[in-house]
N, C-alpha and C. Protein backbone atom coordinates (compact mmCIF):
# COMPACT_ATOMS: atom_id res chain seq x y z
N UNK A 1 77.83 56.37 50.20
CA UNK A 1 76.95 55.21 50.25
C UNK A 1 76.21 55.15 51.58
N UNK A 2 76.93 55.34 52.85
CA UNK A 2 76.05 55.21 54.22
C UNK A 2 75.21 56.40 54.11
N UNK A 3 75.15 57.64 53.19
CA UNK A 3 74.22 58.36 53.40
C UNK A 3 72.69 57.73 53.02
N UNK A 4 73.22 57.27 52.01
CA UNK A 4 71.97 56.64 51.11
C UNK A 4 71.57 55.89 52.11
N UNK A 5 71.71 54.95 52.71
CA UNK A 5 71.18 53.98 53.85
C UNK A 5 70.64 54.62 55.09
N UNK A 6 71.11 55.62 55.13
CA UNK A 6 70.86 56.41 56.34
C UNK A 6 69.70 56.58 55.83
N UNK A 7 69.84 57.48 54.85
CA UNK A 7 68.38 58.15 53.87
C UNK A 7 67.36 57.47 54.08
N UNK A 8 67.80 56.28 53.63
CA UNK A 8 66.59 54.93 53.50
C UNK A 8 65.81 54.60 54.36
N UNK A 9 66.84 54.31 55.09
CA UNK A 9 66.16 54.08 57.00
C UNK A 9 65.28 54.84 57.51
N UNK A 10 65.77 56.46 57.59
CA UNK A 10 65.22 57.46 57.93
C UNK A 10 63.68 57.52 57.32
N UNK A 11 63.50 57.31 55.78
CA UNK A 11 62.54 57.34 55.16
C UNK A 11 61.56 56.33 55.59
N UNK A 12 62.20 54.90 55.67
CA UNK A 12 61.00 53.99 55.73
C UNK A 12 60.52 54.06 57.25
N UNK A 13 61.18 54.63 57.80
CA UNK A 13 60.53 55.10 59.83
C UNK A 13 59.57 56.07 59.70
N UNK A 14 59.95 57.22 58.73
CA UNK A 14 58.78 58.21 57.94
C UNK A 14 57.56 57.62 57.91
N UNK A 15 57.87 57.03 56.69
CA UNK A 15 56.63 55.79 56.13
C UNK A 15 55.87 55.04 57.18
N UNK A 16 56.49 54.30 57.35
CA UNK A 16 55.75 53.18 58.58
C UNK A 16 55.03 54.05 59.49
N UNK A 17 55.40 54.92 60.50
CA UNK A 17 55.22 55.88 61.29
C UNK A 17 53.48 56.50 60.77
N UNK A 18 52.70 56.26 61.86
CA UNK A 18 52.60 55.43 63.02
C UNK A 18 51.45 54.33 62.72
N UNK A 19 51.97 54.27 61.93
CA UNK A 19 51.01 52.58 61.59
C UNK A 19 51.94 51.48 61.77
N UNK A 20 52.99 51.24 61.39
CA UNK A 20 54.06 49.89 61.64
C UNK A 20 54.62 50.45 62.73
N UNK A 21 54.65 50.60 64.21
CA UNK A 21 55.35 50.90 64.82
C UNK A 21 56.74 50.13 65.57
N UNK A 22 56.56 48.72 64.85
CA UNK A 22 57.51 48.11 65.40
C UNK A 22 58.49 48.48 64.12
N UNK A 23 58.27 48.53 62.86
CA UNK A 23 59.33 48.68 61.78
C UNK A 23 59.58 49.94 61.66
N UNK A 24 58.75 51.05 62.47
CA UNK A 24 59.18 52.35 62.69
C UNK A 24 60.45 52.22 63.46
N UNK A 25 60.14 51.78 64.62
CA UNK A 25 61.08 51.87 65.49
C UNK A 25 63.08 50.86 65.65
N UNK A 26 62.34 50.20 64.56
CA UNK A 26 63.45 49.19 63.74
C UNK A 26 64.49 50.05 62.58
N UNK A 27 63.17 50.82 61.75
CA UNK A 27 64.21 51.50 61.40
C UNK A 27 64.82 52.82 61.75
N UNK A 28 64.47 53.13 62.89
CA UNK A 28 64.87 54.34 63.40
C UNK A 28 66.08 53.81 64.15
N UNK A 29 66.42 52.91 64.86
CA UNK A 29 67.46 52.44 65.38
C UNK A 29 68.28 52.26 64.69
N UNK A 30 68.33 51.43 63.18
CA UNK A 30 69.25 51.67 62.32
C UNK A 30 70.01 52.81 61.47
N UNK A 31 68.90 53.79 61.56
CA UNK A 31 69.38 55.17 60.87
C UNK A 31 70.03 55.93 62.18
N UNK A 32 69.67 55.44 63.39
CA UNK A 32 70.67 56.13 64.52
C UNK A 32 71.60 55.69 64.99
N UNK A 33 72.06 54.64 64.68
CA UNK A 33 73.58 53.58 64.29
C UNK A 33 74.13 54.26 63.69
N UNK A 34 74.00 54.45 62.24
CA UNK A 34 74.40 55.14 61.33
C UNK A 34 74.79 56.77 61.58
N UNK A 35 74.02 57.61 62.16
CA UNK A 35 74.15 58.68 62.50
C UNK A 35 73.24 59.20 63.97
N UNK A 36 74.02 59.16 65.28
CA UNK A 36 73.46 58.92 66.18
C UNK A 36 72.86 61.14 66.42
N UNK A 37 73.00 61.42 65.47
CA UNK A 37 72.75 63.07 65.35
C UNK A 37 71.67 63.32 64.59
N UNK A 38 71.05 62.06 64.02
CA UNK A 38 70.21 62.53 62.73
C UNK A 38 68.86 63.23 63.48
N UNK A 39 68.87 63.99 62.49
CA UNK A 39 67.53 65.19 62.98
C UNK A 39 66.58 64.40 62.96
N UNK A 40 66.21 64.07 61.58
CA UNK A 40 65.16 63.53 61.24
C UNK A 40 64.72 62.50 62.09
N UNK A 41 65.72 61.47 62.42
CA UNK A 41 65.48 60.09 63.22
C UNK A 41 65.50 60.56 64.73
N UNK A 42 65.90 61.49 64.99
CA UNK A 42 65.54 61.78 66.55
C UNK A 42 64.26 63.08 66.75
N UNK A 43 63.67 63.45 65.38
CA UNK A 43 62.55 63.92 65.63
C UNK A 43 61.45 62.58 65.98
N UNK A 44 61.40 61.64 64.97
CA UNK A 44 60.86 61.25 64.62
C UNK A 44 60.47 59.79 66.50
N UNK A 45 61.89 60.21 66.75
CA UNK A 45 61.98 59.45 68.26
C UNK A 45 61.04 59.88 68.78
N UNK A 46 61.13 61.25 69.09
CA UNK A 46 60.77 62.23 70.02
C UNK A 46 59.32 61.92 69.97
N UNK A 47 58.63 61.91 68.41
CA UNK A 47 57.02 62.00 68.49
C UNK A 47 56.98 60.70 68.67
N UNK A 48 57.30 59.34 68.68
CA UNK A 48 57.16 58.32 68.94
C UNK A 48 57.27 57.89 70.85
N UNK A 49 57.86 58.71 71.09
CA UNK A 49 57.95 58.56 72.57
C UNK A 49 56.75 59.48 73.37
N UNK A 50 56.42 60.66 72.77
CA UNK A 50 55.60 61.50 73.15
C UNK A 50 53.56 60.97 72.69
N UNK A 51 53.39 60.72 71.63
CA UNK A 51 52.36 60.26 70.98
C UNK A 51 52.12 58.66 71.11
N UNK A 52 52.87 58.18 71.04
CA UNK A 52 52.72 56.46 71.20
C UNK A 52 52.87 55.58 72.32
N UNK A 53 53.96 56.39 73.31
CA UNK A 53 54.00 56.29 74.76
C UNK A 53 53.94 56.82 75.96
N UNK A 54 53.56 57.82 75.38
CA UNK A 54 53.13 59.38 76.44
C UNK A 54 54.66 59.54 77.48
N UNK A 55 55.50 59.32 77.15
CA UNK A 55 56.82 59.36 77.88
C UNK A 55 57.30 60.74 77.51
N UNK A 56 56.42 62.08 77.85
CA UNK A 56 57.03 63.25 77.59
C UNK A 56 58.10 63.40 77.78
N UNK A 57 58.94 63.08 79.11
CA UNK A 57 60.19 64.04 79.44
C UNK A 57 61.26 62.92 78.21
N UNK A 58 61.52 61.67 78.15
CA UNK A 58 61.91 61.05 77.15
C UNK A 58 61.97 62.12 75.71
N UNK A 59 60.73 62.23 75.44
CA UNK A 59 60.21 62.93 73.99
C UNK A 59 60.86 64.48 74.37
N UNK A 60 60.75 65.14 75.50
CA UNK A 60 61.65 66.48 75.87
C UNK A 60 62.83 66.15 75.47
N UNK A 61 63.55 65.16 75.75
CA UNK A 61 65.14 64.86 75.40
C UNK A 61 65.16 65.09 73.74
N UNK A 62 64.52 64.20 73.45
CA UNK A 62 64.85 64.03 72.08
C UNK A 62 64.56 65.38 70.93
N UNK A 63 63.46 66.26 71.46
CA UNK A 63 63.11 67.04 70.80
C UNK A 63 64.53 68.75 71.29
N UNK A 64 64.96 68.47 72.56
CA UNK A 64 66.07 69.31 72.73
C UNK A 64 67.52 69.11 71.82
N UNK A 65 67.14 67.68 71.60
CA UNK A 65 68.85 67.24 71.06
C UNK A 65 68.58 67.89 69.82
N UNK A 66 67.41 67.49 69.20
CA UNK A 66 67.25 68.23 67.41
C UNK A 66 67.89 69.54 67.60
N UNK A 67 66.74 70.24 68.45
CA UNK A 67 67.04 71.88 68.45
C UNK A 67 68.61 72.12 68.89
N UNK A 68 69.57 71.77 70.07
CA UNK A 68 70.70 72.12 70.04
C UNK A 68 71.77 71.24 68.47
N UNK A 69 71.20 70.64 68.04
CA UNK A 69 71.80 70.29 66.26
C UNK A 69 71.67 71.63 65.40
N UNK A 70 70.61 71.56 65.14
CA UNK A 70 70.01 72.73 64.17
C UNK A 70 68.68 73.14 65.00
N UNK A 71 68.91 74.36 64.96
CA UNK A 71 68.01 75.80 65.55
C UNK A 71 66.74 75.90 64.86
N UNK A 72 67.17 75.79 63.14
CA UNK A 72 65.67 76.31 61.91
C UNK A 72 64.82 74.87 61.73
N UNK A 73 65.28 73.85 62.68
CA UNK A 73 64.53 72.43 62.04
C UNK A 73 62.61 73.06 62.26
N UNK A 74 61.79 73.20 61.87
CA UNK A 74 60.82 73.99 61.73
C UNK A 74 59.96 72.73 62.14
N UNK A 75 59.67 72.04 62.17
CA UNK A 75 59.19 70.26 62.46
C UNK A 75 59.02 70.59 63.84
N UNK A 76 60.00 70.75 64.54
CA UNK A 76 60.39 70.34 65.95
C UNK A 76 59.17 71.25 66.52
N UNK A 77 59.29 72.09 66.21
CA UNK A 77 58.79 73.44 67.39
C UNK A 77 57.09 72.88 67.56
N UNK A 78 56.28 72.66 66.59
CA UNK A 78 55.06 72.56 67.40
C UNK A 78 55.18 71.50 68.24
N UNK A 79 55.73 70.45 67.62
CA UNK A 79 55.29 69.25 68.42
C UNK A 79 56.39 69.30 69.56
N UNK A 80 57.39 69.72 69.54
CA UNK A 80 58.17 70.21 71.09
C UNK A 80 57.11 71.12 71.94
N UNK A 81 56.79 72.28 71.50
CA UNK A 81 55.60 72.92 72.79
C UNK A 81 54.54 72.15 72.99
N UNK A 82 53.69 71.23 72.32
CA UNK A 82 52.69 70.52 72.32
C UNK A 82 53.33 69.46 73.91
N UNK A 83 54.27 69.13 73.27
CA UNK A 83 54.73 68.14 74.78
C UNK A 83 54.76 69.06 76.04
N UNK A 84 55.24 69.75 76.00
CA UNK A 84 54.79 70.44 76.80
C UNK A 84 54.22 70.65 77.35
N UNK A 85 53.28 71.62 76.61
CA UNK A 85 51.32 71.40 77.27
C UNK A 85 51.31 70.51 77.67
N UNK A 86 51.22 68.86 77.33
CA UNK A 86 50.66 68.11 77.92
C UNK A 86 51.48 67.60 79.21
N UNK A 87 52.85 68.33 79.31
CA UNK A 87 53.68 67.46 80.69
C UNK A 87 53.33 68.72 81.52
N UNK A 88 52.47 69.92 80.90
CA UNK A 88 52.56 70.76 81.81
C UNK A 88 53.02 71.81 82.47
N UNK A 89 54.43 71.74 81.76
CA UNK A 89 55.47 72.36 81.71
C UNK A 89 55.82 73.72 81.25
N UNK A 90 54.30 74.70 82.07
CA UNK A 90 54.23 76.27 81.28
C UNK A 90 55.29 76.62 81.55
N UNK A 91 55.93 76.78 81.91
CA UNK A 91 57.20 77.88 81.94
C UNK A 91 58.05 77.63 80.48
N UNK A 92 58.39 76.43 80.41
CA UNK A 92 59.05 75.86 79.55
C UNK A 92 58.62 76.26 78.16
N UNK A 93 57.30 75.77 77.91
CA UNK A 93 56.34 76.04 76.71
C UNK A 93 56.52 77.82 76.32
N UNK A 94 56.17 78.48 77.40
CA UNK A 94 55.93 79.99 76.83
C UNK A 94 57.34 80.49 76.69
N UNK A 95 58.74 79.93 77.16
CA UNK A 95 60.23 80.22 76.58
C UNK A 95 60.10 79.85 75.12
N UNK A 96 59.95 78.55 74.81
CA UNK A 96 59.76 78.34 73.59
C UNK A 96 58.94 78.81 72.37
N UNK A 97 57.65 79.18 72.75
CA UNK A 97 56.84 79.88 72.31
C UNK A 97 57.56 81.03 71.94
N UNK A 98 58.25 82.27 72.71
CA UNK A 98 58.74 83.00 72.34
C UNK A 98 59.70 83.27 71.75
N UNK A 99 60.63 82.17 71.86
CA UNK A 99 62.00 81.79 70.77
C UNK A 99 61.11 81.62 69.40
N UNK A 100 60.36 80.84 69.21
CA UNK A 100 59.91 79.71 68.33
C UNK A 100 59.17 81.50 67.18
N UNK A 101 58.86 82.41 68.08
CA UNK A 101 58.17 83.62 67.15
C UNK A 101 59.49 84.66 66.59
N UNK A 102 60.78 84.02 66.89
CA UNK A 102 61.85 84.69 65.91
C UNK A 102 62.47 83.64 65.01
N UNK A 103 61.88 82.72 64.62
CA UNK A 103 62.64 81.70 63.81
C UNK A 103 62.08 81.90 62.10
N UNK A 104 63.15 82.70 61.97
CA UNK A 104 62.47 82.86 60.21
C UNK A 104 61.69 81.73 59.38
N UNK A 105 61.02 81.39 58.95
CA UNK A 105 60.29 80.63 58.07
C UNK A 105 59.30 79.77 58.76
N UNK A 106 59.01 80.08 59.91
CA UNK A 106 57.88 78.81 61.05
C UNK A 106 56.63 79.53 60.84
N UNK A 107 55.46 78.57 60.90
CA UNK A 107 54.25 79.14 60.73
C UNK A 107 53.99 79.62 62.06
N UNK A 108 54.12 81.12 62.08
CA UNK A 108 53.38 81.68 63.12
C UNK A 108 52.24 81.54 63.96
N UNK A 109 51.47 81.35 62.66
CA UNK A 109 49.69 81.20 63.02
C UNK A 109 49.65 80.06 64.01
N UNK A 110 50.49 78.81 63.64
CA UNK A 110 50.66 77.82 64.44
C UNK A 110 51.29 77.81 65.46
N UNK A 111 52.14 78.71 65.67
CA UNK A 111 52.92 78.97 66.95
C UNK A 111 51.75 79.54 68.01
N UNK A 112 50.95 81.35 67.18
CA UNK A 112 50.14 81.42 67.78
C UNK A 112 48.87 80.16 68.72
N UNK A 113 48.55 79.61 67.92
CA UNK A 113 47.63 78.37 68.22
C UNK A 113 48.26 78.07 69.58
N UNK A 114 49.32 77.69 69.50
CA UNK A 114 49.79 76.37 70.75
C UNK A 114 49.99 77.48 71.61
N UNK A 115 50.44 78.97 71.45
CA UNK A 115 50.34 80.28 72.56
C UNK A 115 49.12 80.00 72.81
N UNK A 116 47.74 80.07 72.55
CA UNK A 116 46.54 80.20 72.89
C UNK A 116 46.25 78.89 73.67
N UNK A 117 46.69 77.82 73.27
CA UNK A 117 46.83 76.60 74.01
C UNK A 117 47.13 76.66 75.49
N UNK A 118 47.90 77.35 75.59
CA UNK A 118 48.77 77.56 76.76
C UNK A 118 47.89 78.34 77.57
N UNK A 119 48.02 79.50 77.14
CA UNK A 119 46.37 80.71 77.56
C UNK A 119 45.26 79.67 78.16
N UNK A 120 44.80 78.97 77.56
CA UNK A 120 43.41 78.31 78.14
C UNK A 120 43.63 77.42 79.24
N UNK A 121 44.91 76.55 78.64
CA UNK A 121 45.46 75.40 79.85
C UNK A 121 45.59 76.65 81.24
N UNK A 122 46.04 77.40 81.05
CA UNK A 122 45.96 78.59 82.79
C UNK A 122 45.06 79.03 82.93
N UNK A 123 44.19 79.12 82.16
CA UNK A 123 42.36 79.16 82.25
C UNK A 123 42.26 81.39 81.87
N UNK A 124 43.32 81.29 81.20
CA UNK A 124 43.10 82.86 80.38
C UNK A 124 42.26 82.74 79.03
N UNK A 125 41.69 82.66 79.53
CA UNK A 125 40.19 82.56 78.48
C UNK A 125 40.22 83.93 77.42
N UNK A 126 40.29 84.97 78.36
CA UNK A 126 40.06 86.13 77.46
C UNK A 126 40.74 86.52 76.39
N UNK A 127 42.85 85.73 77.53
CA UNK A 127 43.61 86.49 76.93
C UNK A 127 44.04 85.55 75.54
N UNK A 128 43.43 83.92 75.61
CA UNK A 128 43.04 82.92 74.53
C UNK A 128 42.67 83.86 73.53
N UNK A 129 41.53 83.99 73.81
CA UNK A 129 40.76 84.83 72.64
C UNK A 129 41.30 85.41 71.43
N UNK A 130 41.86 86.80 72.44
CA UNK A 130 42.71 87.84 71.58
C UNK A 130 44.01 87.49 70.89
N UNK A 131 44.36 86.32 71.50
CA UNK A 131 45.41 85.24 70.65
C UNK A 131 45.44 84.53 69.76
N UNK A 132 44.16 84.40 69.32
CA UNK A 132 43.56 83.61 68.52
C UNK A 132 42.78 83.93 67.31
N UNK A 133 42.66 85.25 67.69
CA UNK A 133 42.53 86.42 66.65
C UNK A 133 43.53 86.90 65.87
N UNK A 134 44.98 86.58 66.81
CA UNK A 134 46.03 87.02 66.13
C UNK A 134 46.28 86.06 65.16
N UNK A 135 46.20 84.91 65.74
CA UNK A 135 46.93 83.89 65.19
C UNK A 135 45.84 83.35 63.50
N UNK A 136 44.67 84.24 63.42
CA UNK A 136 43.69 83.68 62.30
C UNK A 136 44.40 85.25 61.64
N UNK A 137 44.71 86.41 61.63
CA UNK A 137 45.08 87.38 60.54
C UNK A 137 46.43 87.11 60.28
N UNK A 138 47.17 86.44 60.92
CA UNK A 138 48.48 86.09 59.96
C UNK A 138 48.27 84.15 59.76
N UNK A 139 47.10 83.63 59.14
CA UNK A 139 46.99 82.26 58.50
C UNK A 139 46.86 82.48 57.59
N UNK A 140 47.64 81.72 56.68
CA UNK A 140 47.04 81.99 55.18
C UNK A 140 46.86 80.62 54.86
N UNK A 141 45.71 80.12 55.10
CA UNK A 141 44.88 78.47 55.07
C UNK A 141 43.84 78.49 55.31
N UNK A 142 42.97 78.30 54.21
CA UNK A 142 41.31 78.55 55.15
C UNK A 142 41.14 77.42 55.54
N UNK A 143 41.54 76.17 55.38
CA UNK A 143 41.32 75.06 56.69
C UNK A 143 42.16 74.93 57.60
N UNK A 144 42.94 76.23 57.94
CA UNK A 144 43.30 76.34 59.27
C UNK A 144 42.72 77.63 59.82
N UNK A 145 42.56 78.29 58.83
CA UNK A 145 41.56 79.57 59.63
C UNK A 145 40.53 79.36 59.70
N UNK A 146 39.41 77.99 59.77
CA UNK A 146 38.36 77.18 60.03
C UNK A 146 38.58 76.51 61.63
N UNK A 147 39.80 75.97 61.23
CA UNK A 147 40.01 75.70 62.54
C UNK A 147 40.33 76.33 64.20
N UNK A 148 40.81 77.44 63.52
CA UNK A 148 40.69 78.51 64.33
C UNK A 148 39.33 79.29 64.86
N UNK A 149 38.16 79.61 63.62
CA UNK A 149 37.51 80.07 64.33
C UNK A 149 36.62 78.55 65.28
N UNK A 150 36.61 77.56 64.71
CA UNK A 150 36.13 76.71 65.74
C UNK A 150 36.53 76.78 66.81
N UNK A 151 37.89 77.07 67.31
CA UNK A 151 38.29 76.71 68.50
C UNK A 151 38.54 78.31 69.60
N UNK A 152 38.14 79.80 68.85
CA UNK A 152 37.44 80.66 69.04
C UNK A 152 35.76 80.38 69.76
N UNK A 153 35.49 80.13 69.00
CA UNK A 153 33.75 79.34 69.26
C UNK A 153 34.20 78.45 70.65
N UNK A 154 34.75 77.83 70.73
CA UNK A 154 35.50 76.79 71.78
C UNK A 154 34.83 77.50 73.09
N UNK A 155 36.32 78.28 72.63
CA UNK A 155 36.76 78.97 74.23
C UNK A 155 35.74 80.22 74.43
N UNK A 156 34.93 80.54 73.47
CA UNK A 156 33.64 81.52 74.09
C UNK A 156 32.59 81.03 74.81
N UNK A 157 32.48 79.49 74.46
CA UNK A 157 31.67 79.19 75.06
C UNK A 157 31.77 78.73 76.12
N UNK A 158 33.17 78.79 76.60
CA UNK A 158 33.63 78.12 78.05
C UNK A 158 33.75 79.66 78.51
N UNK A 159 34.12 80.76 78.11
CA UNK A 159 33.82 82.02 78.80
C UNK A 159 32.76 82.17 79.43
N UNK A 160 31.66 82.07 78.28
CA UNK A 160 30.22 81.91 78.97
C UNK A 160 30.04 81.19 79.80
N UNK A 161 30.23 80.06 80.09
CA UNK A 161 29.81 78.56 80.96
C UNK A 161 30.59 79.08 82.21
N UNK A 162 31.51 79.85 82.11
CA UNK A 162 31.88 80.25 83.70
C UNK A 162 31.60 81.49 84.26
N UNK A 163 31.10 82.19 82.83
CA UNK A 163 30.01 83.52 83.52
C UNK A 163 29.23 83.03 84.47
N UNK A 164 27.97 82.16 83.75
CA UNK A 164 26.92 81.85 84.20
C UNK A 164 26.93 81.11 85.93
N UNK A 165 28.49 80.18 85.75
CA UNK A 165 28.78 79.34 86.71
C UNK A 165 29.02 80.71 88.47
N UNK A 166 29.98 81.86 87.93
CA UNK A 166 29.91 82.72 88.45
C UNK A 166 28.58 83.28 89.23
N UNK A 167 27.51 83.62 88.28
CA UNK A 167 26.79 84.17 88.69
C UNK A 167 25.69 83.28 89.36
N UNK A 168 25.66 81.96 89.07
CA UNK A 168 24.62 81.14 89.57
C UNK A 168 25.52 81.08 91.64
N UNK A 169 26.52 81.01 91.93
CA UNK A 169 27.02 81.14 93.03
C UNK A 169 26.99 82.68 93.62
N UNK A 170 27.04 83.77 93.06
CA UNK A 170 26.46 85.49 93.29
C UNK A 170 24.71 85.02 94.03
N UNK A 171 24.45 84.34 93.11
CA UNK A 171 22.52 84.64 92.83
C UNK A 171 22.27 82.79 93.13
N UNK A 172 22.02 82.36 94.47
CA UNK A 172 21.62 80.86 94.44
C UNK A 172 20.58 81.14 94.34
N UNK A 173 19.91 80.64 93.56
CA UNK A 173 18.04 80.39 93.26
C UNK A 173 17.59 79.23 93.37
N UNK A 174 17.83 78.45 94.25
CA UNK A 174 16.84 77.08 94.12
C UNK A 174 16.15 76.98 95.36
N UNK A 175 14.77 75.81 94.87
CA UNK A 175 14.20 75.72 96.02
C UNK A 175 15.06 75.16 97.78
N UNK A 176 15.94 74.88 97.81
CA UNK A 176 16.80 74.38 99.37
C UNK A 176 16.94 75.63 99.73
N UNK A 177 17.31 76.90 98.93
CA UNK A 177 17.77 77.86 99.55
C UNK A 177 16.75 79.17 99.81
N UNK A 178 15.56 78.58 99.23
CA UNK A 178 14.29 79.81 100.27
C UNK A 178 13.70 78.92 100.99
N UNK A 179 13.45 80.01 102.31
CA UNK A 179 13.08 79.42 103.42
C UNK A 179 11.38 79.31 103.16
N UNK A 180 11.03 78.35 103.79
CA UNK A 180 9.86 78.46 104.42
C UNK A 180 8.85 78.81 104.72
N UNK A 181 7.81 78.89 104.75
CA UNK A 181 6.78 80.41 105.36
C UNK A 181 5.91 79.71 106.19
């Protein structure tokens, strides 16, 4: 019977999430009464602390406790490296990243993505690229292999924008900088 309630709880924090956030978070407290281990209700912490209150290292806790529960929870992993990225935390992110590419059944392509994420956040533009190439021949989604080449298109055009930025500091051409006659 407490599973079923657990269930329940768990579900309607699902539901609500992130539009009712006070009955999200109402029933997430009750399904973690009930089972202070639940995957589900301490994923569901994790993106609530990370997305709704920007309290990454909080949302780090919660998204570590899942993974030392169960290893294959497949949920966890983007939105665990995603926190990341945003706390900053490359070292951390590219461990995970590389665990996260032996976990049988995880979408790669998406793992790739948040690798390429990482790539650009250090300003590896190039090595983005070729990551991102990888990550569009093993998608099998053409509205995620849409989204990919958009964000290909992205980062070429920030390649370019710092060619140019490059070379306009090589080659100053404006009038302040010829002299006189």
């Amino acid at each position: 019977m407490e599973t079923n309630i657990l269930n329940t709880y768990v579900l309607k924090a699902l539901d609500a999430y992130p539009y009712d956030l006070e009955e999200t978070v109402e029933n997430l407290n009750y399904a973690l009464s009930y089972q202070e281990d639940n995957i589900h209700a301490l994923f569901l912490m994790g993106k609530l602390q990370a997305e709704q209150f920007g309290d990454y290292e909080k949302a780090k806790q919660y998204y570590a406790e899942v993974l030392s529960i169960k290893l294959d929870f497949h949920k966890v992993y983007s939105s665990y490296i995603q926190v990341l990225l945003w706390n900053e935390d490359f070292i951390e992110a590219q461990q995970l990243i590389e665990f996260a590419f032996t976990v049988k059944g995880l979408s790669k392509s998406e793992i790739w993505v948040l690798n390429d994420q990482l790539l650009e956040q250090k300003q590896h533009y190039k090595k983005a690229l070729k990551s991102f190439k990888t990550a569009k021949q093993v998608a099998y989604n053409n509205d995620f292999t849409s989204f990919i080449d958009s964000e290909i298109s992205r980062v070429k055009a920030k390649i370019k924008a710092n060619a140019s930025k490059k070379c306009k500091k090589k080659n100053p051409k404006n009038k302040w900088n010829k002299k006189k006659k």
